[in-house]
C-alpha atoms as a PDB file:
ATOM      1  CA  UNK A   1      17.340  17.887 -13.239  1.00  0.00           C
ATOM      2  CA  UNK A   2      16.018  14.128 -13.320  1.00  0.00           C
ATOM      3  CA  UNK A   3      13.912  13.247 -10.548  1.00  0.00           C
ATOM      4  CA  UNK A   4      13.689   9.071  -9.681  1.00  0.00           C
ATOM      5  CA  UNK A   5      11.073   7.191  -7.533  1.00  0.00           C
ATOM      6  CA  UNK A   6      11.567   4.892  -5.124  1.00  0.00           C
ATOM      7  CA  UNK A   7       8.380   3.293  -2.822  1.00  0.00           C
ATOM      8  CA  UNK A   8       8.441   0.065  -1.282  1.00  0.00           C
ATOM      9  CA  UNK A   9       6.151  -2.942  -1.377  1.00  0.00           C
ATOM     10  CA  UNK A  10       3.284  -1.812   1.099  1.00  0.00           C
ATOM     11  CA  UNK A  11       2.503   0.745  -1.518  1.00  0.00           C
ATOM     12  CA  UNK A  12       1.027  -2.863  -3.673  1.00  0.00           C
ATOM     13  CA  UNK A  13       2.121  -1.424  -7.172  1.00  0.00           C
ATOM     14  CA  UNK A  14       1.686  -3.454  -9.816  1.00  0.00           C
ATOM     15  CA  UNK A  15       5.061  -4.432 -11.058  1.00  0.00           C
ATOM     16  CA  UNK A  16       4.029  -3.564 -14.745  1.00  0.00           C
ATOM     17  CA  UNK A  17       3.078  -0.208 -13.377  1.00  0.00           C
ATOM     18  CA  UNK A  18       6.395  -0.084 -11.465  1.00  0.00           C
ATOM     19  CA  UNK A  19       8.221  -0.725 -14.530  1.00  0.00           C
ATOM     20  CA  UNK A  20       6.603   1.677 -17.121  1.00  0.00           C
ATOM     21  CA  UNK A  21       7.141   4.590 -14.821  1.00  0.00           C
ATOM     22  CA  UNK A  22      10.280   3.489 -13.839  1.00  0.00           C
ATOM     23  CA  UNK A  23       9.638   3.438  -9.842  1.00  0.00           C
ATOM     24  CA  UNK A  24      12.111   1.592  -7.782  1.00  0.00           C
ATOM     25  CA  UNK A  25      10.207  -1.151  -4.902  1.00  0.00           C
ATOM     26  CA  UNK A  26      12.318  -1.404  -1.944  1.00  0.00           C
ATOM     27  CA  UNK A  27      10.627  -5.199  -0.634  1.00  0.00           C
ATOM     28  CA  UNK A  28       9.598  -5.622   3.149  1.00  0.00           C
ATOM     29  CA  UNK A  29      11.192  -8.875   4.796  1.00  0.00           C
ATOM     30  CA  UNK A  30       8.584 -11.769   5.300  1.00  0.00           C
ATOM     31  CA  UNK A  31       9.491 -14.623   8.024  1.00  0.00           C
ATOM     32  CA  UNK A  32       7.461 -17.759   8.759  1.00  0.00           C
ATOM     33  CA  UNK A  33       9.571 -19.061  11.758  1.00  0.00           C
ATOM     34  CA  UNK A  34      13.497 -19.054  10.496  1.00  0.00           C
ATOM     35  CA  UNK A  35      12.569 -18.695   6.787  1.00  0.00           C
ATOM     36  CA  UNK A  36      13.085 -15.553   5.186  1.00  0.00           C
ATOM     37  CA  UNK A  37      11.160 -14.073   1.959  1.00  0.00           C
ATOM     38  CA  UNK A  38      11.331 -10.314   0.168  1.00  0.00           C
ATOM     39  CA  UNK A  39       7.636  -9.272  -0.333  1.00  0.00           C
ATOM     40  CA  UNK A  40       6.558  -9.570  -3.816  1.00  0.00           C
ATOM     41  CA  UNK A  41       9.972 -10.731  -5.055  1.00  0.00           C
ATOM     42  CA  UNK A  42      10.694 -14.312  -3.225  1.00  0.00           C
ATOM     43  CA  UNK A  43       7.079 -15.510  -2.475  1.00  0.00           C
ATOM     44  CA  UNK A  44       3.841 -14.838  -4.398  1.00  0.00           C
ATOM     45  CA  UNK A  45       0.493 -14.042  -3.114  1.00  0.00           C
ATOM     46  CA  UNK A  46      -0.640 -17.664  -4.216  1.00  0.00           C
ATOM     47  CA  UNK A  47       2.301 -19.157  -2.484  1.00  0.00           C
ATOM     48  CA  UNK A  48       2.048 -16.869   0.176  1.00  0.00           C
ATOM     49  CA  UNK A  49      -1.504 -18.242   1.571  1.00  0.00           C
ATOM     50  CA  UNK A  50      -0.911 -21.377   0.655  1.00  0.00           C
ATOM     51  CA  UNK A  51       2.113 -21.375   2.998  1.00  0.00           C
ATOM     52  CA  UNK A  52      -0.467 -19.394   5.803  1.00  0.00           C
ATOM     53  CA  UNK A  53      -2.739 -22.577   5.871  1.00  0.00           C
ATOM     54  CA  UNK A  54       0.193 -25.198   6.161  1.00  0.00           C
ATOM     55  CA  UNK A  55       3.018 -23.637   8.304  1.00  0.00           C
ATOM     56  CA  UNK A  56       2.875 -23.964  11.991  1.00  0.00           C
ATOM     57  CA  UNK A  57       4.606 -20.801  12.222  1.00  0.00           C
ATOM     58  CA  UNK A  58       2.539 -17.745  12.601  1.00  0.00           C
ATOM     59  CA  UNK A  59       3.986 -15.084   9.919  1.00  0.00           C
ATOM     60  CA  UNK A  60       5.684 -11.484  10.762  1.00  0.00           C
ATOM     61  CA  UNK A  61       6.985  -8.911   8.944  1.00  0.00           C
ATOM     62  CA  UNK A  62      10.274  -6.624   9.212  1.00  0.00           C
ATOM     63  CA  UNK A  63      11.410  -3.760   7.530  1.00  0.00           C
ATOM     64  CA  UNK A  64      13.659  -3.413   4.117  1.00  0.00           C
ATOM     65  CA  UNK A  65      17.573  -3.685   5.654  1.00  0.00           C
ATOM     66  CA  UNK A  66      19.161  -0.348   4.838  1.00  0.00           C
ATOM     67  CA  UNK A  67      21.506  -1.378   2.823  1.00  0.00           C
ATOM     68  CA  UNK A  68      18.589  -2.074   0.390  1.00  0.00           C
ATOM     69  CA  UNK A  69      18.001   1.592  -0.076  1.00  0.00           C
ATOM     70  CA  UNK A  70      21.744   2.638  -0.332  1.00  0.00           C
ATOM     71  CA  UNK A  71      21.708   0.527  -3.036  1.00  0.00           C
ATOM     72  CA  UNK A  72      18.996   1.634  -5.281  1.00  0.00           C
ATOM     73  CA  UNK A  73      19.901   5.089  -3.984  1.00  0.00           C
ATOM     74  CA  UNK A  74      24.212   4.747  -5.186  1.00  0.00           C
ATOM     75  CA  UNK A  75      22.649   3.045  -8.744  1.00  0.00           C
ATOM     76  CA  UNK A  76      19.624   5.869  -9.189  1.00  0.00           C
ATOM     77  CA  UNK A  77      22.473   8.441  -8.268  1.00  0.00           C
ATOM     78  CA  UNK A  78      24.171   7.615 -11.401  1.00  0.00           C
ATOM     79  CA  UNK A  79      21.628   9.012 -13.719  1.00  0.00           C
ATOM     80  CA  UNK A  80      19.113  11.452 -11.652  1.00  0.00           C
ATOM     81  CA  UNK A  81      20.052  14.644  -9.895  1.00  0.00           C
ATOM     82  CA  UNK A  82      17.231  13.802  -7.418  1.00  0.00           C
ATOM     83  CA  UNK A  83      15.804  11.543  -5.760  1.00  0.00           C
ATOM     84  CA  UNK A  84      12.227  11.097  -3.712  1.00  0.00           C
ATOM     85  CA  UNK A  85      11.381   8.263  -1.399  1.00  0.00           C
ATOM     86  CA  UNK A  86       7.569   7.696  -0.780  1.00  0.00           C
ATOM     87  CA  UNK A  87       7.428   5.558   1.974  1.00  0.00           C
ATOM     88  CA  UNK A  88       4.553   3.568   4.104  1.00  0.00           C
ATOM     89  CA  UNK A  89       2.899   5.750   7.094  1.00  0.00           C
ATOM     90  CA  UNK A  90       5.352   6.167   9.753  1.00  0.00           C
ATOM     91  CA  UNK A  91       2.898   5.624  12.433  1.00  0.00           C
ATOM     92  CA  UNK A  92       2.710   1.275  11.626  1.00  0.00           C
ATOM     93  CA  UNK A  93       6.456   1.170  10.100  1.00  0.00           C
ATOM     94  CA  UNK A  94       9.456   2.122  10.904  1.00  0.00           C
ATOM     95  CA  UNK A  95      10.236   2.033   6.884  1.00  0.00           C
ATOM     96  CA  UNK A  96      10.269   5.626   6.221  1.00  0.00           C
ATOM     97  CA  UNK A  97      13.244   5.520   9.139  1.00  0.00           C
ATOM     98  CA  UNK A  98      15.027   3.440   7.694  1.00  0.00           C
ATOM     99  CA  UNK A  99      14.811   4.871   4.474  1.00  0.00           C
ATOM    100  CA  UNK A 100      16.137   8.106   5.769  1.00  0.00           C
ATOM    101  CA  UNK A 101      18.906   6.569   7.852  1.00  0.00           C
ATOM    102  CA  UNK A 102      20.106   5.160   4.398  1.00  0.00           C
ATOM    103  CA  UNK A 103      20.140   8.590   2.784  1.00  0.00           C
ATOM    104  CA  UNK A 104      23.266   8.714   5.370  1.00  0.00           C
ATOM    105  CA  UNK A 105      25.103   5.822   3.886  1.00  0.00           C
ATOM    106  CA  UNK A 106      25.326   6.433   0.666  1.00  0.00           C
ATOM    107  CA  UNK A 107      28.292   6.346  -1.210  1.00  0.00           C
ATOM    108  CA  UNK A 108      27.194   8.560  -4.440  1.00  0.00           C
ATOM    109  CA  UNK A 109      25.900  12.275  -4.366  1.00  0.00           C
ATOM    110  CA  UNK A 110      22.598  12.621  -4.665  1.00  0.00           C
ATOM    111  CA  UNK A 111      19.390  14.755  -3.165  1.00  0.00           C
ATOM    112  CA  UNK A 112      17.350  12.320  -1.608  1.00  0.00           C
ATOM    113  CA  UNK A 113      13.656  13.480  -0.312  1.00  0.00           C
ATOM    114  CA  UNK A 114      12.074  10.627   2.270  1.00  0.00           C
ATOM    115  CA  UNK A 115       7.894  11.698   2.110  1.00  0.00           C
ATOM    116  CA  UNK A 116       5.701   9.955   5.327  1.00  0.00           C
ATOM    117  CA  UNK A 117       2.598   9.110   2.561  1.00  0.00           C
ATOM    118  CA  UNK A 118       0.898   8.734   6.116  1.00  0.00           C
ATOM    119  CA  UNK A 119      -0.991   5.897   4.523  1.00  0.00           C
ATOM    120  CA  UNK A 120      -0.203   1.966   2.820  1.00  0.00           C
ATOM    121  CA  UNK A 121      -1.503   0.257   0.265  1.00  0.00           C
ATOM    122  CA  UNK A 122      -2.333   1.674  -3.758  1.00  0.00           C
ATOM    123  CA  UNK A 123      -3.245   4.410  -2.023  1.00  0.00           C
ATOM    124  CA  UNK A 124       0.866   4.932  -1.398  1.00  0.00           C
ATOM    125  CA  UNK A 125       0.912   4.062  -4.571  1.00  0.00           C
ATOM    126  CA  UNK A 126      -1.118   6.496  -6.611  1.00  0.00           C
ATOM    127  CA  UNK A 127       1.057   9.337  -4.729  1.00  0.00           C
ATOM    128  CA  UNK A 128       4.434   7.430  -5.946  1.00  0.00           C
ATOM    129  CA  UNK A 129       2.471   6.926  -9.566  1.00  0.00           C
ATOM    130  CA  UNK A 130       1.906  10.553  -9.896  1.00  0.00           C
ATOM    131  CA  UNK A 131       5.429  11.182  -8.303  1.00  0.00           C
ATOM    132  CA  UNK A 132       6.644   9.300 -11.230  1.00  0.00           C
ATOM    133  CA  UNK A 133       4.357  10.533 -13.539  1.00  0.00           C
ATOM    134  CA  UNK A 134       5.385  14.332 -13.289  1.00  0.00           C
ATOM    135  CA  UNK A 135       9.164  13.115 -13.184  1.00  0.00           C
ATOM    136  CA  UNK A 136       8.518  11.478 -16.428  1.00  0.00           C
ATOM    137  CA  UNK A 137       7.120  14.190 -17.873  1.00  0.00           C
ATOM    138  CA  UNK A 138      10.349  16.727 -16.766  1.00  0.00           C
ATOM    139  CA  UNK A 139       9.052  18.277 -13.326  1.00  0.00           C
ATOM    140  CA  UNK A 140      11.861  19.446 -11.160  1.00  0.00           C
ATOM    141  CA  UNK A 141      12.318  17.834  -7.594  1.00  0.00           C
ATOM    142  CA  UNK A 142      10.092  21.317  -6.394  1.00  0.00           C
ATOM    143  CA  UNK A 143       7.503  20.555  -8.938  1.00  0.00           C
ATOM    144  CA  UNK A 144       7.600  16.722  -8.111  1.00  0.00           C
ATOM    145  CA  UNK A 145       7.287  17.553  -4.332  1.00  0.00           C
ATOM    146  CA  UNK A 146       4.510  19.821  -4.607  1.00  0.00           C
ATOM    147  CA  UNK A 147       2.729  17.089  -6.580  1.00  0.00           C
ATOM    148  CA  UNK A 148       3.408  14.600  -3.973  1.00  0.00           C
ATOM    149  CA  UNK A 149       2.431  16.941  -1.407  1.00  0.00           C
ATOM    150  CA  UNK A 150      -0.947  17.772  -3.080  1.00  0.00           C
ATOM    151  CA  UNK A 151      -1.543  14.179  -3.490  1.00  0.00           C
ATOM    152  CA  UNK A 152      -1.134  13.306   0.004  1.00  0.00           C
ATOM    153  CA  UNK A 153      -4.142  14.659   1.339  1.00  0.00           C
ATOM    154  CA  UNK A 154      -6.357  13.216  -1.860  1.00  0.00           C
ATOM    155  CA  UNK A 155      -6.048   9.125  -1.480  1.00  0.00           C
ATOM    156  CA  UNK A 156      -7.645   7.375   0.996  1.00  0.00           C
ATOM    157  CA  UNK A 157      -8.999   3.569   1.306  1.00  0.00           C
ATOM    158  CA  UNK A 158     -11.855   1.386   2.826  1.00  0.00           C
ATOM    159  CA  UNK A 159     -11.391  -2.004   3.381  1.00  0.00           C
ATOM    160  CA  UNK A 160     -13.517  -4.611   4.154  1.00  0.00           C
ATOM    161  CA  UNK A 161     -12.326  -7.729   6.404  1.00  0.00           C
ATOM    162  CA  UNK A 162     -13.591 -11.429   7.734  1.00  0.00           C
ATOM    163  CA  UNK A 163     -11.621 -10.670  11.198  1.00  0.00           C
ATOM    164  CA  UNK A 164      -9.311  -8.113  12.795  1.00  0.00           C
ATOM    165  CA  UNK A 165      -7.678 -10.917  14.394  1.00  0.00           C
ATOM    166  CA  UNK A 166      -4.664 -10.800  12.152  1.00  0.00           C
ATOM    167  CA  UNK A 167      -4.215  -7.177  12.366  1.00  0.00           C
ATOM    168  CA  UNK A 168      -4.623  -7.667  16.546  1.00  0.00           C
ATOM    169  CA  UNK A 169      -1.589 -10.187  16.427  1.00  0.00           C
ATOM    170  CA  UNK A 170       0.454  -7.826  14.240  1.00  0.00           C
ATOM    171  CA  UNK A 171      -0.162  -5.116  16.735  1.00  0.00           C
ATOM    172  CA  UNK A 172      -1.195  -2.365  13.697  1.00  0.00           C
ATOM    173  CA  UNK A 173      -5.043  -2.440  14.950  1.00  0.00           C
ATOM    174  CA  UNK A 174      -4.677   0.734  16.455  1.00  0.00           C
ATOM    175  CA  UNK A 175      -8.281   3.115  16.957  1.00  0.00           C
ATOM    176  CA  UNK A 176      -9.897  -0.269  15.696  1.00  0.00           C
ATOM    177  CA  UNK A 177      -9.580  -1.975  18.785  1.00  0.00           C
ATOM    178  CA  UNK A 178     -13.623  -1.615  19.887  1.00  0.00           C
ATOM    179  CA  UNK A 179     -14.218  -3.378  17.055  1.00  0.00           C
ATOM    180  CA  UNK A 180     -13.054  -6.669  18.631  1.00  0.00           C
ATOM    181  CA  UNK A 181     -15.650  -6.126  21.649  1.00  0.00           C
ATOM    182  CA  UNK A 182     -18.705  -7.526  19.666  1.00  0.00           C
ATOM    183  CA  UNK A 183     -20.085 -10.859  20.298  1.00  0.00           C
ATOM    184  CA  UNK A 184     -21.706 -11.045  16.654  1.00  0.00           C
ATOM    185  CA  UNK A 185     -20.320 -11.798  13.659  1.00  0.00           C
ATOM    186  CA  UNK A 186     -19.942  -8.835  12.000  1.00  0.00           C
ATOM    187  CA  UNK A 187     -17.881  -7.241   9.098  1.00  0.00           C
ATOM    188  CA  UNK A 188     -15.505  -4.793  10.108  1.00  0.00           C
ATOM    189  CA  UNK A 189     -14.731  -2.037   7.860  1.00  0.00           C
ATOM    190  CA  UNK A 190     -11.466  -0.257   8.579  1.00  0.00           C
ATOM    191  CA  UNK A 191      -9.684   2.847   7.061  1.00  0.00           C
ATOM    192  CA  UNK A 192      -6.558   4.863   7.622  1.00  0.00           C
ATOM    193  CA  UNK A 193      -6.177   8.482   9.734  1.00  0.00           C
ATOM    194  CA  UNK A 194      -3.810  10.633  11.091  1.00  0.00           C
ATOM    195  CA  UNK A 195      -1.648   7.307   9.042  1.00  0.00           C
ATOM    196  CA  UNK A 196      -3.554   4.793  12.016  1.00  0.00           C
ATOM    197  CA  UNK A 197      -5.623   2.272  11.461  1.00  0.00           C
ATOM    198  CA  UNK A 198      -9.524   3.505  12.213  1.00  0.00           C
ATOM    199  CA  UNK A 199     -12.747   1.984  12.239  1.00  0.00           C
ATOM    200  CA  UNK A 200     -15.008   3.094   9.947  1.00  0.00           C
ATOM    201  CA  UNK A 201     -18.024   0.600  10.286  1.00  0.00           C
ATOM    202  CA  UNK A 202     -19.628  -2.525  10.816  1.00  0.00           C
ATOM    203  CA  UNK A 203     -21.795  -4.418   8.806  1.00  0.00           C
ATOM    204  CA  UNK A 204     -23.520  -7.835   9.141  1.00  0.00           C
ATOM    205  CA  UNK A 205     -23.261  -9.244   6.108  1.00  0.00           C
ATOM    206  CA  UNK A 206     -20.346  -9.560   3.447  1.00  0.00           C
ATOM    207  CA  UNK A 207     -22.596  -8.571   1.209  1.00  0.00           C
ATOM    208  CA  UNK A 208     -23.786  -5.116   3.150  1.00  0.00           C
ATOM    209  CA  UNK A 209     -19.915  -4.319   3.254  1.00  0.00           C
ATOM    210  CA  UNK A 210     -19.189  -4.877  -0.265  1.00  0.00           C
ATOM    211  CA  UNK A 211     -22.506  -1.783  -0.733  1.00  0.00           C
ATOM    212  CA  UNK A 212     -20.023  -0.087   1.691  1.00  0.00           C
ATOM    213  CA  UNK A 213     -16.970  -0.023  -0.382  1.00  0.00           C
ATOM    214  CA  UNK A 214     -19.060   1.205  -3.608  1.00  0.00           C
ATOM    215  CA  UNK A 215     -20.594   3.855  -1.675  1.00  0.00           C
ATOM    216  CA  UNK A 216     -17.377   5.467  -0.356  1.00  0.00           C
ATOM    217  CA  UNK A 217     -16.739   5.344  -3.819  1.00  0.00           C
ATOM    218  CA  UNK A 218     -19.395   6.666  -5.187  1.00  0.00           C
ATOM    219  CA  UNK A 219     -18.899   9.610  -2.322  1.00  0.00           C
ATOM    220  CA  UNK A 220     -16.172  10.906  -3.995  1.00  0.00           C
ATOM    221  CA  UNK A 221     -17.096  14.155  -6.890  1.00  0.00           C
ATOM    222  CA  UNK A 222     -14.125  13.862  -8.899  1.00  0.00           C
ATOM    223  CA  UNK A 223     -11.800  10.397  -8.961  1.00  0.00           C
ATOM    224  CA  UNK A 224      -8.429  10.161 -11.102  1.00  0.00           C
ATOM    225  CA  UNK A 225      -7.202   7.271 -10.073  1.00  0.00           C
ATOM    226  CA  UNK A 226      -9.159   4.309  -8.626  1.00  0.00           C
ATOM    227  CA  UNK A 227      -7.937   0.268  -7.192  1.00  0.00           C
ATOM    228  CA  UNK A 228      -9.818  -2.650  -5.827  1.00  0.00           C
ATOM    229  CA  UNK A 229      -7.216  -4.847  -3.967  1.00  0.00           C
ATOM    230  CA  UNK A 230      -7.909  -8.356  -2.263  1.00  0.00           C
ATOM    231  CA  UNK A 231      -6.500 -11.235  -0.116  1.00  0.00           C
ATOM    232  CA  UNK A 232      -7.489 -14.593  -1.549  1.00  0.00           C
ATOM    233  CA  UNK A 233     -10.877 -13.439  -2.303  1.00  0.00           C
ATOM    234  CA  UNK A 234     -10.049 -12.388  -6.777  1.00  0.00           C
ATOM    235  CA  UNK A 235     -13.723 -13.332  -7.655  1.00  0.00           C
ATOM    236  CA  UNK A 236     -15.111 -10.634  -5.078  1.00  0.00           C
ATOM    237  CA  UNK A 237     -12.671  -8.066  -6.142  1.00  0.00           C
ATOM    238  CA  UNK A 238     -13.580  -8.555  -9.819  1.00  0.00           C
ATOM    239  CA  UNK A 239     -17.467  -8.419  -9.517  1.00  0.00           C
ATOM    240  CA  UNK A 240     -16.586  -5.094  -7.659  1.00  0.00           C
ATOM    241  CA  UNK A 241     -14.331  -3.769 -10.335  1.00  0.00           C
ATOM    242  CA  UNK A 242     -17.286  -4.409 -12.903  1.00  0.00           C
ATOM    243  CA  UNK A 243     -19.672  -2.952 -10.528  1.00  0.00           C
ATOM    244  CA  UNK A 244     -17.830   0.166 -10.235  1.00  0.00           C
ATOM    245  CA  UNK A 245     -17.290   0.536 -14.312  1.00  0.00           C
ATOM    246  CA  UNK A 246     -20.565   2.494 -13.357  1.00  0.00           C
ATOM    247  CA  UNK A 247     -18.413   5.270 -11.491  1.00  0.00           C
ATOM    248  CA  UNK A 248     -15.428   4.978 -13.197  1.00  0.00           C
ATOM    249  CA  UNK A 249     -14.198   3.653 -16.321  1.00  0.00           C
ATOM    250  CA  UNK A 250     -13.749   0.123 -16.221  1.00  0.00           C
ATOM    251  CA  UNK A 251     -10.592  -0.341 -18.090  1.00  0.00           C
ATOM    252  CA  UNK A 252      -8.958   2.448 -15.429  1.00  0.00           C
ATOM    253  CA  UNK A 253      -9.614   0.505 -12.086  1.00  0.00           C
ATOM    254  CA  UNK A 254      -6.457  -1.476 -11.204  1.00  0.00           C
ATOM    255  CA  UNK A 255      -6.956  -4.493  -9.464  1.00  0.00           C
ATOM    256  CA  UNK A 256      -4.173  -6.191  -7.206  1.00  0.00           C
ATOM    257  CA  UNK A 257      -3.545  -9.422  -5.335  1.00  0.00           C
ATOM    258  CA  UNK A 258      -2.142  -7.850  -2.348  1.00  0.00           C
ATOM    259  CA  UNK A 259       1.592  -8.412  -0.864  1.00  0.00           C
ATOM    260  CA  UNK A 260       2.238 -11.201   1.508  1.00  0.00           C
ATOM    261  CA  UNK A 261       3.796  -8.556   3.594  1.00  0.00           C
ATOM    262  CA  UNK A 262       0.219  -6.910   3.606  1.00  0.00           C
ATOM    263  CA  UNK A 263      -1.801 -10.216   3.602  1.00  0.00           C
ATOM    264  CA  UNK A 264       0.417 -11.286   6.962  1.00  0.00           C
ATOM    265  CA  UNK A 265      -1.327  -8.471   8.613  1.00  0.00           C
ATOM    266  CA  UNK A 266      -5.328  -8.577   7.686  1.00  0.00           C
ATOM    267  CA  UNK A 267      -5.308 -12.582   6.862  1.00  0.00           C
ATOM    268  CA  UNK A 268      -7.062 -14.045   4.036  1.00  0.00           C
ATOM    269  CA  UNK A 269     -10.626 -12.551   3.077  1.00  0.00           C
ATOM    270  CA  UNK A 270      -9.463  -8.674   2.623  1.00  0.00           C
ATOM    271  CA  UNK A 271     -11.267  -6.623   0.187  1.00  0.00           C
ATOM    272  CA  UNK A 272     -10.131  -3.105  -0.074  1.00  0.00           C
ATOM    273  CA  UNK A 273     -10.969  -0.189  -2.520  1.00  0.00           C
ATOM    274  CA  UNK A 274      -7.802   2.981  -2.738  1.00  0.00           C
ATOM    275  CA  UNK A 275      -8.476   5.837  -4.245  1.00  0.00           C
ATOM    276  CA  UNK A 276      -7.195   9.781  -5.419  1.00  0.00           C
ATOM    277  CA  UNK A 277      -9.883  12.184  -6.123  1.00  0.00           C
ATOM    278  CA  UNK A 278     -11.804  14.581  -4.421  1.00  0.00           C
ATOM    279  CA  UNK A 279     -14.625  14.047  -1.973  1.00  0.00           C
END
């Protein structure tokens, strides 16, 4: 029985990881004002903020259209026997609906398994990566859902950001909210739980919350898989990736520009470290 992938774009997989293990990206919709952009396919992460700094049009995002997935799902039908869908938490998208719905539309027979990661970013990803891995490697769709299931639980991120203010206009700031109470400058530091966003600190320097991201890396006993993912801030995210070749092999920690569909909702100035392992 061959198993396919399919994730979409909040999952920030590198599309030369996409492509060697053969995972499908279903894109999120982008709009600034009446214009209309795939995430990751029709606007770059470049383009993107250039584009946030010029347009008088505040950005949003939207969710793939189904027909997106009853495509890839009709043309993966042809050659797999199986099918599994690791979508975005379904607590801040309504994604993973819409990835089911499509399971109804399809014109080809096929077993299709929609998973709520309950989380976003690489850390979606490493659970689609190791999805893909197993499939690779001849699992069954049981074998590839017990994977996927076993994975769940094991990634988690930290992010640090300049404001919450673009995750308070997108309306995704969920337990974070106190956060916006302070009068000081300050650092937040925000995680995923229960697939909501969470506050997991403050700091008062940039510096301080960059110590915070290697130390919730350095908390973990075992890692297999490790990411450090920015917003317009690539200098930042590379002196971290070199300062974490103390943890974790060097040459092993991905490093991402982050989607515009992502970058719409935490603004410019996100630094974010995803990771699999074991605490």
């Amino acid at each position: 029985m061959t198993v396919k992938i399919v994730t979409d774009s909040v999952a920030d997989l590198p599309p030369e990881v996409a492509q060697e293990l053969d995972i499908t990206v279903i894109p999120l919709v982008l709009r600034f004002g009446a214009e209309t952009y795939r995430d990751g396919v029709d606007l770059t992460p470049d383009q993107f903020y250039q584009k946030l700094q010029t347009s008088k049009a505040f950005p949003a995002t939207s969710v793939p259209p189904p027909d997106a997935y009853v495509a890839a799902y009709d043309r993966l039908a042809e050659e797999a026997d199986a099918i599994v869908v690791v979508a975005v938490t379904s607590r801040l998208s309504a994604t993973h609906e819409v990835a089911l719905q499509a399971v109804g539309q399809m014109q080809k027979k096929c077993r299709v398994e929609v998973v709520d990661s309950q989380t976003a970013t690489m850390a979606e990803g490493f659970i689609a990566m190791r999805a893909a891995q197993a499939a690779k490697e001849g699992a069954k769709l049981k074998e590839v859902m017990e994977v996927v299931n076993k994975d769940i639980p094991r990634v988690g991120f930290l992010a640090a950001f300049d404001t919450l203010e673009y995750l308070r206009r997108g309306g995704r700031i969920g337990r974070a909210q106190a956060l916006l109470g302070s009068m000081l400058k300050i650092n937040p530091l925000i995680t995923l739980k229960d697939g909501l966003v969470e506050a997991a600190g403050r700091t008062r320097s940039r510096s301080k919350a960059i110590d915070q991201l290697y130390d919730y890396v350095a908390g973990y006993s075992h890692i297999e898989e490790l990411s450090v993912g920015d917003t317009a801030c690539p200098e930042e995210a590379g002196a971290l990736c070199e300062r974490l070749g103390a943890i974790f092999p060097r040459e092993r920690i991905y490093h991402s520009k982050m989607t515009p569909v992502i970058g719409t909702h935490t603004g410019p100035g996100l630094l974010l470290v995803a990771i699999l392992g074991d605490k």
